[in-house]
Every structure is written in C-alpha cells, then in structure tokens.
C-alpha atoms as a PDB file:
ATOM      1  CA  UNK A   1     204.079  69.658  -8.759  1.00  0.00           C
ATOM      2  CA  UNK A   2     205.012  69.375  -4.808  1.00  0.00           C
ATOM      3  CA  UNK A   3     201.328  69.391  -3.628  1.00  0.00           C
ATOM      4  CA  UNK A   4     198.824  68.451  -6.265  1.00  0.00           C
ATOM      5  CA  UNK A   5     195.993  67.816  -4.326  1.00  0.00           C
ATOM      6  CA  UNK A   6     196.297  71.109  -2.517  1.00  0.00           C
ATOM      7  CA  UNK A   7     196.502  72.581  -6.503  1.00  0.00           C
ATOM      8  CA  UNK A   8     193.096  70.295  -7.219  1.00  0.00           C
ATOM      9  CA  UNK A   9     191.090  72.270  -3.991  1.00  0.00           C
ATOM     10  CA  UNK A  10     192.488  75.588  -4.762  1.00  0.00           C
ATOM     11  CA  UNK A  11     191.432  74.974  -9.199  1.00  0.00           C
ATOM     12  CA  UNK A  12     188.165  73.785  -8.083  1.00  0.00           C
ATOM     13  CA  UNK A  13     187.415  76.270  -5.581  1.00  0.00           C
ATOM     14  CA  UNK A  14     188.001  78.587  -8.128  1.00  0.00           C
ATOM     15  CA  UNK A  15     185.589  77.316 -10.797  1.00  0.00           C
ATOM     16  CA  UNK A  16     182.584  77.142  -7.754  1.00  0.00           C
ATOM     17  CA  UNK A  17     183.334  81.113  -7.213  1.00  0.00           C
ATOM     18  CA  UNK A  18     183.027  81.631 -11.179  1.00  0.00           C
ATOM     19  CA  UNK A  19     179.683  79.122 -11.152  1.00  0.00           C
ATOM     20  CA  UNK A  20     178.185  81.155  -8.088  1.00  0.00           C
ATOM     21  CA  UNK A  21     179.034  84.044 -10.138  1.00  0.00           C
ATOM     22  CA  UNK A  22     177.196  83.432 -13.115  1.00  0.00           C
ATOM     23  CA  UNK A  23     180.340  81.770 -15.211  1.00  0.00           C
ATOM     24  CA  UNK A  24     179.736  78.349 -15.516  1.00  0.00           C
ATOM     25  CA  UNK A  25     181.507  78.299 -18.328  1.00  0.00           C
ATOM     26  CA  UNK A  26     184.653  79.622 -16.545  1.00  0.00           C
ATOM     27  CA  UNK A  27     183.931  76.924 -13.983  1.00  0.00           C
ATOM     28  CA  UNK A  28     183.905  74.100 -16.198  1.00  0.00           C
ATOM     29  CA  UNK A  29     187.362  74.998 -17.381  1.00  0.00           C
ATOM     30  CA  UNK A  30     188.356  74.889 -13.935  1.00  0.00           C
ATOM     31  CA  UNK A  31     187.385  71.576 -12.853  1.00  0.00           C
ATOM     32  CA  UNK A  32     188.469  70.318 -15.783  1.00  0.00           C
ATOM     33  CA  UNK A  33     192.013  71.850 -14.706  1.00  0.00           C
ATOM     34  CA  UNK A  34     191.304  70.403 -11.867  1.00  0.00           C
ATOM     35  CA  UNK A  35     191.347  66.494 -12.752  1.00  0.00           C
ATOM     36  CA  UNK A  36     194.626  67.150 -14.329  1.00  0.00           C
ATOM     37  CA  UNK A  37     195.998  67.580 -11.078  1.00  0.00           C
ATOM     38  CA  UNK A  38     194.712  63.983  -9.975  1.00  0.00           C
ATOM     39  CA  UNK A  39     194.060  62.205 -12.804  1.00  0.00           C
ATOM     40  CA  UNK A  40     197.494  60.064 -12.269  1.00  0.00           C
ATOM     41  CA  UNK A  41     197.146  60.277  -8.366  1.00  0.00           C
ATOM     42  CA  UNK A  42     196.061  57.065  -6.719  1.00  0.00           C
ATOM     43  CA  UNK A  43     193.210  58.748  -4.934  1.00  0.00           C
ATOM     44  CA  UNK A  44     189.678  57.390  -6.312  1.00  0.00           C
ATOM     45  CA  UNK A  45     187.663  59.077  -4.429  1.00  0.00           C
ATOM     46  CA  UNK A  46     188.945  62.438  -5.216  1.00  0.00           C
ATOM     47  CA  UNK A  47     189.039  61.472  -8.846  1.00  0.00           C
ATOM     48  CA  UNK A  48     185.438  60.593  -9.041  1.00  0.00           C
ATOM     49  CA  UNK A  49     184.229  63.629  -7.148  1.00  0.00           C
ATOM     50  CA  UNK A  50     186.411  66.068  -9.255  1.00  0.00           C
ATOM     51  CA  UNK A  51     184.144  64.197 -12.336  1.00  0.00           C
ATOM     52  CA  UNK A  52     181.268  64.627 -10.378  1.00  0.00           C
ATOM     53  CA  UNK A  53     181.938  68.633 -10.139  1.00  0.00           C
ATOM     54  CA  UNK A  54     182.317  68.740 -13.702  1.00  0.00           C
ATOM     55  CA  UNK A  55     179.332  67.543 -14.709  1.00  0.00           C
ATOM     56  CA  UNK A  56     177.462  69.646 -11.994  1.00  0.00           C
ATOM     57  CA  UNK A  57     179.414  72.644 -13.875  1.00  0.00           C
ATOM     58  CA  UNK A  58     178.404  71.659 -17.265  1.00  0.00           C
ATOM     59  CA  UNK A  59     174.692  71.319 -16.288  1.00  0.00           C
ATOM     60  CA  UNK A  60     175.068  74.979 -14.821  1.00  0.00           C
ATOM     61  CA  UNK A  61     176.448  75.503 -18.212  1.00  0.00           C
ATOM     62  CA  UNK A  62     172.961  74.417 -19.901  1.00  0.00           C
ATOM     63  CA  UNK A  63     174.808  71.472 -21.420  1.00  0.00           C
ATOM     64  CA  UNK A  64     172.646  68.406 -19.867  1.00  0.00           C
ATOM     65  CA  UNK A  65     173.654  65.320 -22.027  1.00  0.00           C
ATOM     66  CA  UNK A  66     177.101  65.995 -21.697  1.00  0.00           C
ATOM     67  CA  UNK A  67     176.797  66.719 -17.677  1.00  0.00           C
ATOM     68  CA  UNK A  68     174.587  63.198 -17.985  1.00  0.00           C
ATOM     69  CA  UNK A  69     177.766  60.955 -19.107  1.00  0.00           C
ATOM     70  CA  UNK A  70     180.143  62.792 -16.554  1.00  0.00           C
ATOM     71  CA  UNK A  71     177.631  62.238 -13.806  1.00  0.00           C
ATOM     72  CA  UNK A  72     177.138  58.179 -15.164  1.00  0.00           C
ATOM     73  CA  UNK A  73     180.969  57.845 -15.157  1.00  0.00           C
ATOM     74  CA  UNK A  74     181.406  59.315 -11.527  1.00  0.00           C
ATOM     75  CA  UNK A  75     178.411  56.728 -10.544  1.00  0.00           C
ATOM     76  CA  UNK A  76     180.064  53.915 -11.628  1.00  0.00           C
ATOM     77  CA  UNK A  77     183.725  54.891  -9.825  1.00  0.00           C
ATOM     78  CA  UNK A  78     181.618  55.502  -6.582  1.00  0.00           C
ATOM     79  CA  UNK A  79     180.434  52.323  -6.733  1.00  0.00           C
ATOM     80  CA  UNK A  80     183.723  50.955  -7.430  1.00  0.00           C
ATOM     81  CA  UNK A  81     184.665  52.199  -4.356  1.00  0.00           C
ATOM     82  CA  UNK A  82     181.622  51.602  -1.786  1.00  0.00           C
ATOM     83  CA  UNK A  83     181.257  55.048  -0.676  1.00  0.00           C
ATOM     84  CA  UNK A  84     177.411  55.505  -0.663  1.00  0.00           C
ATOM     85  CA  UNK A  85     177.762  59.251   0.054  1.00  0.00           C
ATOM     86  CA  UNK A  86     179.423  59.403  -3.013  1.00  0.00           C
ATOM     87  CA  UNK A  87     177.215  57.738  -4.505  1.00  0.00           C
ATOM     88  CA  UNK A  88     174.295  59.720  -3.659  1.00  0.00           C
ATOM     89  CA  UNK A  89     175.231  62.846  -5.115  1.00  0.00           C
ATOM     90  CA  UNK A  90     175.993  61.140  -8.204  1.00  0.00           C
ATOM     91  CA  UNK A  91     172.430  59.453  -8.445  1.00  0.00           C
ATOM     92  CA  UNK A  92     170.876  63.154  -7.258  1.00  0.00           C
ATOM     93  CA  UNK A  93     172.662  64.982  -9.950  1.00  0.00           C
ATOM     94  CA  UNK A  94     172.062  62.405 -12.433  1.00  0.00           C
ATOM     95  CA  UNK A  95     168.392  62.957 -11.911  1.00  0.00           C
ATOM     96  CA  UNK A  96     168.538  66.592 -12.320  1.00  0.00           C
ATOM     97  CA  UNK A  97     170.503  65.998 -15.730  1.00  0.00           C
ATOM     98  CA  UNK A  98     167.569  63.545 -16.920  1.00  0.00           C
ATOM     99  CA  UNK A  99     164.750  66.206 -15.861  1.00  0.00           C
ATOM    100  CA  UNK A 100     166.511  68.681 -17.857  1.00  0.00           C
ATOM    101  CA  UNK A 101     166.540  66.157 -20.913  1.00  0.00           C
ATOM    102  CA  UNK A 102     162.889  65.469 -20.337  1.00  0.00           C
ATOM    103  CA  UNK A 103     163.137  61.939 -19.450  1.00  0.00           C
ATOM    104  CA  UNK A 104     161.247  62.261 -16.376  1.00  0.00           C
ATOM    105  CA  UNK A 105     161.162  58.408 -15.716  1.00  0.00           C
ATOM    106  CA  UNK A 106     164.685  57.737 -15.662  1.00  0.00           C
ATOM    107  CA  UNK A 107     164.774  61.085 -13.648  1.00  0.00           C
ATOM    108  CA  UNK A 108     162.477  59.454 -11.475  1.00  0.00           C
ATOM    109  CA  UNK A 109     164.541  56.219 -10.849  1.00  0.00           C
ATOM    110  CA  UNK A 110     167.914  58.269  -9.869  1.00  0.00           C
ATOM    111  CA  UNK A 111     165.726  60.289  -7.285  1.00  0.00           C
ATOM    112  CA  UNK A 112     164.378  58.079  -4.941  1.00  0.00           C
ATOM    113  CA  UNK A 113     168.159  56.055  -5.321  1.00  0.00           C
ATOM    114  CA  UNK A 114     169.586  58.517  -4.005  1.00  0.00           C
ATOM    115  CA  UNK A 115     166.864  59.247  -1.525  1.00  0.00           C
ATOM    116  CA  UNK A 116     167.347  55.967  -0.071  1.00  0.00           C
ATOM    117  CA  UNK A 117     171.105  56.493  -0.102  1.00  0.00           C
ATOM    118  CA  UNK A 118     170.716  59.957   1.392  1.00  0.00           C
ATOM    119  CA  UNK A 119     168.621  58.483   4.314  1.00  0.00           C
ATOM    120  CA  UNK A 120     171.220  56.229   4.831  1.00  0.00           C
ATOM    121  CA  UNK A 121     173.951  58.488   5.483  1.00  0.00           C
ATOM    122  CA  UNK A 122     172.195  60.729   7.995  1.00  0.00           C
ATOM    123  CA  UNK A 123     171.577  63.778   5.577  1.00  0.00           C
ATOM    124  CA  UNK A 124     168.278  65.242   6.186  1.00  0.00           C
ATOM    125  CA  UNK A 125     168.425  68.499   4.310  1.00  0.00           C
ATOM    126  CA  UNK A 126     169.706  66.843   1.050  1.00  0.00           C
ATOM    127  CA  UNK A 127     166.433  64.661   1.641  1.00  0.00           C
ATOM    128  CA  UNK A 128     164.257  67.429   1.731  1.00  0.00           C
ATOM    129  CA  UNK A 129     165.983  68.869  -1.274  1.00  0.00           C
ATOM    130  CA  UNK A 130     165.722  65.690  -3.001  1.00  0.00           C
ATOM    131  CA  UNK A 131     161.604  65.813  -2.368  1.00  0.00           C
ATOM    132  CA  UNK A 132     160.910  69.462  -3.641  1.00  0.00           C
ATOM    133  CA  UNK A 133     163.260  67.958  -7.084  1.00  0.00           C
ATOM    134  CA  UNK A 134     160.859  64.986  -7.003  1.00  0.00           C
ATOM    135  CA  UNK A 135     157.951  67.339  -6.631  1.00  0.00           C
ATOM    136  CA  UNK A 136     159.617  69.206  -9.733  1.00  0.00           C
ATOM    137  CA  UNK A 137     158.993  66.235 -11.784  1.00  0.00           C
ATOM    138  CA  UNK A 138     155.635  65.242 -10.978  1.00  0.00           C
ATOM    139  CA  UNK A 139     154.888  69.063 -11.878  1.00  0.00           C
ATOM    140  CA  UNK A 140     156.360  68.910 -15.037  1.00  0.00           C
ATOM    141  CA  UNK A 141     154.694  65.726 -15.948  1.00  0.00           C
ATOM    142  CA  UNK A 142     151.568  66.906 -15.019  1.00  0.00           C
ATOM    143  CA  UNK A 143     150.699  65.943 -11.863  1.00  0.00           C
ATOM    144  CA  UNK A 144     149.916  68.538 -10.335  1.00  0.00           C
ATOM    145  CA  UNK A 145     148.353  66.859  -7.409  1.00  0.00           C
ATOM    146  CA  UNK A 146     151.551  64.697  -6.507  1.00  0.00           C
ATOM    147  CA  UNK A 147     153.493  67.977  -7.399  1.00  0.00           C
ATOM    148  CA  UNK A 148     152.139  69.581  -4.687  1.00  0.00           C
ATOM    149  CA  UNK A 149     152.202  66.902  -1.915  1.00  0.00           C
ATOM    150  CA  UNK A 150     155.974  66.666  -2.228  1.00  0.00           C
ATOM    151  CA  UNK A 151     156.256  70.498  -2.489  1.00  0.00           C
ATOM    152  CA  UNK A 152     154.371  71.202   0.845  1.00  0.00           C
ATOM    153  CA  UNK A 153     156.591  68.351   2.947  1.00  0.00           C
ATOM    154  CA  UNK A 154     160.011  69.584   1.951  1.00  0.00           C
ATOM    155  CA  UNK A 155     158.907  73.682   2.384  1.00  0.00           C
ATOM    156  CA  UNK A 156     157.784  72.406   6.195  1.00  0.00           C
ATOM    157  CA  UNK A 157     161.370  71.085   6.467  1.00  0.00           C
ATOM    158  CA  UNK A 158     162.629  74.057   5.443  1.00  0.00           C
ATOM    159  CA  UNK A 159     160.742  76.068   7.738  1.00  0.00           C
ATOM    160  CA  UNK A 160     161.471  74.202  10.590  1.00  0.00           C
ATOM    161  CA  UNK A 161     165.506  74.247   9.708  1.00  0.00           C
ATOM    162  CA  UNK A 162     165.055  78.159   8.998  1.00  0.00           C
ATOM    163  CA  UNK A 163     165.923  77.547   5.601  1.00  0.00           C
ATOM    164  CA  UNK A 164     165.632  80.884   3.932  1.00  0.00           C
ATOM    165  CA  UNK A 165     167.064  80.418   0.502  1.00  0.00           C
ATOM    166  CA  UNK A 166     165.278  76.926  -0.253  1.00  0.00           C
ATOM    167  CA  UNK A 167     161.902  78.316   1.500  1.00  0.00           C
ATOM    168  CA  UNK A 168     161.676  81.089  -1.008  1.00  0.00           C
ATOM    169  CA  UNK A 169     161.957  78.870  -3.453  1.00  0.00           C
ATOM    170  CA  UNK A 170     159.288  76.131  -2.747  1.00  0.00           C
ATOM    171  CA  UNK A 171     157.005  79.065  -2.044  1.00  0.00           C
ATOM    172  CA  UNK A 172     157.252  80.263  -5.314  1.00  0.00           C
ATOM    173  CA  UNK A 173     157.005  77.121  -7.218  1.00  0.00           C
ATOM    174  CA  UNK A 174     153.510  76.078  -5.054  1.00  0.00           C
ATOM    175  CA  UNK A 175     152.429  79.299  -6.153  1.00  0.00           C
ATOM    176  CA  UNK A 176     153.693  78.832  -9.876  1.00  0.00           C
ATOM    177  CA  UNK A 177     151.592  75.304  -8.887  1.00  0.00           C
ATOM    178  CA  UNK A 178     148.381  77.008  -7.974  1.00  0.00           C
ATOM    179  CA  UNK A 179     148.169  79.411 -10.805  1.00  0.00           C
ATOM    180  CA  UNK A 180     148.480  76.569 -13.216  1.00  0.00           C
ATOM    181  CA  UNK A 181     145.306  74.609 -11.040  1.00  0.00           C
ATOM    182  CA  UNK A 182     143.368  77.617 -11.463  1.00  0.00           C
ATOM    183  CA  UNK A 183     143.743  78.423  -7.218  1.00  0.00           C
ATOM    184  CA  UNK A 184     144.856  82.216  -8.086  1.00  0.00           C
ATOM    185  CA  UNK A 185     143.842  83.444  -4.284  1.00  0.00           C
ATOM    186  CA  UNK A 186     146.098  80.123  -2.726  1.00  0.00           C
ATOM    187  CA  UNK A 187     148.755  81.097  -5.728  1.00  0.00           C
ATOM    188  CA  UNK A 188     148.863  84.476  -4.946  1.00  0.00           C
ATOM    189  CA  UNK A 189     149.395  84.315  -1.156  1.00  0.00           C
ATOM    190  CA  UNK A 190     152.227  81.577  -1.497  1.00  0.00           C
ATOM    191  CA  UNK A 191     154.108  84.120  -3.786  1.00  0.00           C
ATOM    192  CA  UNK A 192     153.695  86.995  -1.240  1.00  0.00           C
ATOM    193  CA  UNK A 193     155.547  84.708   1.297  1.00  0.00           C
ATOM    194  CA  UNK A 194     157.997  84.271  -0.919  1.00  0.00           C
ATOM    195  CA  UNK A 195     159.140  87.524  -1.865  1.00  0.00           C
ATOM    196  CA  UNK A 196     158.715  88.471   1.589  1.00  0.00           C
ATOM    197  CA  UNK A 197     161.072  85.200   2.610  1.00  0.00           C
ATOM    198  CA  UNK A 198     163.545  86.981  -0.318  1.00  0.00           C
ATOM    199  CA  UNK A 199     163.339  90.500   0.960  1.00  0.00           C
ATOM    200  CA  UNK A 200     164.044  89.133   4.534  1.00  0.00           C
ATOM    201  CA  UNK A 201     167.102  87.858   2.795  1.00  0.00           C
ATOM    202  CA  UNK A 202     168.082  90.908   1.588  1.00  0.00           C
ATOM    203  CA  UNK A 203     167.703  92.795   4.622  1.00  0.00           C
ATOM    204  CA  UNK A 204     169.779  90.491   6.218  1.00  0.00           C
ATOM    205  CA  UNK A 205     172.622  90.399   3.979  1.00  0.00           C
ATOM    206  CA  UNK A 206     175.982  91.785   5.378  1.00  0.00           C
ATOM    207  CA  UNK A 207     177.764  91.609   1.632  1.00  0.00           C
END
C-alpha cells in the first residue's frame, strides 16, 4: 500500500524468473498481480507496459489470440502516449502473436512497423532480432529464398556483436532452411556451428 510501484517491479520480476524457468503459467499470474498494483495509479506508461508483459507471458503460455488482444490494447495506450519505444515492442510482439496464429500478412505489417520504429530509437540489436523474425515468416510461408536472405544479415549482426545465444539460433534455423531446399552438405555444416556456438555456451557458463 505505501509503495505500489516498487510492489509492481518486485510482482513482475517475479513472473519473468517463473517464465525463464519454464512457468509461464506462473508468470502470467504474476503480471496480472502486477497491474493490480497500478491499475488506479496515474502512471500510463507503466500501465501499458505491465499489459504489454502480460501478453508476452501468455504467448510463452501457448495462448496466442489472447496474448494478440493484450498486445493490441498496450498498442493503442502507447500511442496514446507518444512513446515510440513503447510502441515498438508492442508492434514486435504483436507480430510474433500473428505468426503464431498463422496470419503471416498481418504478421508481416507489425514487423517492419516496428522495424521502422526500432531504427528510430537507436536499437540495433532489437533490429537484427526483428530481421531473423521476418526471415521466420518468409520461411514459413514458403519462401525459402527470402527466408534465407534475412536469416544470413541478422546472424552477421550477431557475429559481429558476439551474440552467442541469438547466433546459435540463426545457425540452426539456416540449417533447418537448407535441409528443407535439399542443400544437406550447406545444412549440415550450419548445424555443426551451431551446436558448437551452444557448447561454447556451456563451457562458459559460471551457473
């Protein structure tokens, strides 16, 4: 009651350390604890991020259209209030609710919004992010050709920013890529690197 903001960080700190550890669930319970703690605050920007995090926790959760309308309501507060940082995440995590609907057009559209929003706001890793999701949705559309172009530029980024986690990653999707072209040699080397990128990981892990 004396510092409910404080009480909103600690709640929704909580629910990220159940979503890293495989309790999304959990997680969504948390945020939603959390936006009690704000709802009647006159702080908009903390408001609309607290509905941002619970639709990010309810996609973790495997519940998409619900994470879709919680990610469409934070959009329209951050617009509300002109903060196009805001407004970014809301647009990227919008997209990734649409891909996992299968509307890969509208998926599309939210992308490259935030893209151009991202650019904006001098955030070059969540641009290169952004690309390997766009190259996601080219793949699962088919096209594997685009696919790939958007995969190789965001896994050079991540190389050059020593990018371990997200490097992994990429490599394995080109290679999940080239197996499904038919390039088993190009498929096979690509998923080499990356379970030598996620052994390297593990070596270097001090928890």
């Amino acid at each position: 009651e004396a510092d409910p903001l404080r009480m909103m960080r600690i709640t929704t700190a909580t629910g990220d350390a159940y979503i890293e550890n495989g309790l999304p669930q959990t997680g969504v319970e948390k945020w939603n604890e959390a936006f009690e703690y704000v709802k009647n605050l006159d702080k908009p920007r903390d408001k609309t991020t607290v509905r941002w995090g619970i639709g990010r926790a309810l996609l973790l959760s495997g519940e998409p259209a619900e994470a879709k309308a919680r990610f469409e309501e934070a959009l329209e507060r951050a617009k509300g209030i002109e903060d196009p940082g805001l407004q970014a995440m809301c647009y990227d995590y919008l997209g990734r609710s649409q891909a996992a609907l299968g509307d890969y057009a509208s998926a599309l559209q939210s992308y490259e919004t935030s893209l151009k929003l991202y650019s904006g706001t001098g955030n070059p890793m969540e641009v290169t992010r952004l690309g390997a999701f766009i190259g996601q949705v080219h793949e699962n559309m088919g096209q594997l050709a685009q696919a790939r172009k958007f995969y190789q530029q965001a896994l050079q980024q991540f190389d050059k920013h020593s990018d371990r986690v997200n490097q992994a990653t990429t490599l394995f999707v080109l290679g999940r890529l080239e197996m499904k072209s038919g390039n088993y040699e190009v498929a096979e080397a690509h998923l080499r690197k990356s379970i030598d990128a996620t052994e390297n990981m593990r070596r270097m892990s001090t928890s």
